[in-house]
Protein backbone atom coordinates (compact mmCIF):
# COMPACT_ATOMS: atom_id res chain seq x y z
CA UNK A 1 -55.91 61.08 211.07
CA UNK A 2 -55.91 61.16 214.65
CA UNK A 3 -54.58 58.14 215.52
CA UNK A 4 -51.77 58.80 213.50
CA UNK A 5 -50.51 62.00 215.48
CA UNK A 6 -49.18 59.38 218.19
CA UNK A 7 -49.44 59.48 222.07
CA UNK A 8 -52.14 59.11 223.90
CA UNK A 9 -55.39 60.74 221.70
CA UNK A 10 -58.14 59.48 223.80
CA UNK A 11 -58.28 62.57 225.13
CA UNK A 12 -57.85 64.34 221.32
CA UNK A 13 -60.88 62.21 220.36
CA UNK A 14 -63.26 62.40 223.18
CA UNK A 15 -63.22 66.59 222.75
CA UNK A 16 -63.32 66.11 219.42
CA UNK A 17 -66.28 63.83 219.49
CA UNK A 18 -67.92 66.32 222.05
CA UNK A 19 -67.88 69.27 219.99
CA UNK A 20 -69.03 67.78 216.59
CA UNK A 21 -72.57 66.52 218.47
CA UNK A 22 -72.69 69.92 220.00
CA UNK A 23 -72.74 71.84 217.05
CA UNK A 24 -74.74 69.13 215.35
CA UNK A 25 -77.42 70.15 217.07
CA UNK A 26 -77.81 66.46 218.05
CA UNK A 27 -77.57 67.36 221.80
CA UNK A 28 -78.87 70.66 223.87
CA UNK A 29 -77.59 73.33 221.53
CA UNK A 30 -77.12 76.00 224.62
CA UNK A 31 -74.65 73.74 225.97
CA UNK A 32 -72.67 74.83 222.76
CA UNK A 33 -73.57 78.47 222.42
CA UNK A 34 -72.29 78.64 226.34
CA UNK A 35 -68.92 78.24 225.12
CA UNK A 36 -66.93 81.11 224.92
CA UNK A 37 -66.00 81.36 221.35
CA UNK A 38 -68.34 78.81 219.81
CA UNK A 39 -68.71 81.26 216.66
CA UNK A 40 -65.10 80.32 215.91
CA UNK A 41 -65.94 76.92 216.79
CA UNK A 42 -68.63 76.19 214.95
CA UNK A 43 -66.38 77.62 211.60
CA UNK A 44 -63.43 75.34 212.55
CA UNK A 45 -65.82 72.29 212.78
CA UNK A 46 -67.47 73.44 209.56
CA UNK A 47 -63.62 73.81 208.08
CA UNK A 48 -62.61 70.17 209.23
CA UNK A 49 -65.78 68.46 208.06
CA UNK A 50 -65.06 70.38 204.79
CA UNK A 51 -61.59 69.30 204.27
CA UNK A 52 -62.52 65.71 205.44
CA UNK A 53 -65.07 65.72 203.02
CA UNK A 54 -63.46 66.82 199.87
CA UNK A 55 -62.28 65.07 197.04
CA UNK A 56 -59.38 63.76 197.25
């Protein structure tokens, strides 16, 4: 879905990618909880998997 947005995502991706292994707890978790609002994060990540994962 991101590639179809248009421009340049690289940068749209590499966040993207950053913040899913963060709160995947693949990676140093208080590098994630140092965020400001990683509560509301963490939900929104939650929400996207969600949606990405639902039957379509």
């Amino acid at each position: 879905m991101n590639t179809n947005l248009g421009g340049d995502n690289v940068d749209r991706d590499m966040v993207l990618g950053a913040l899913l292994c963060l709160a995947s707890g693949q990676v140093a978790t208080n590098w994630f909880d140092q965020l400001v609002d990683h509560k509301a994060i963490s939900e929104g990540i939650t929400a996207l998997i969600s949606a990405a994962t639902a039957p379509k």
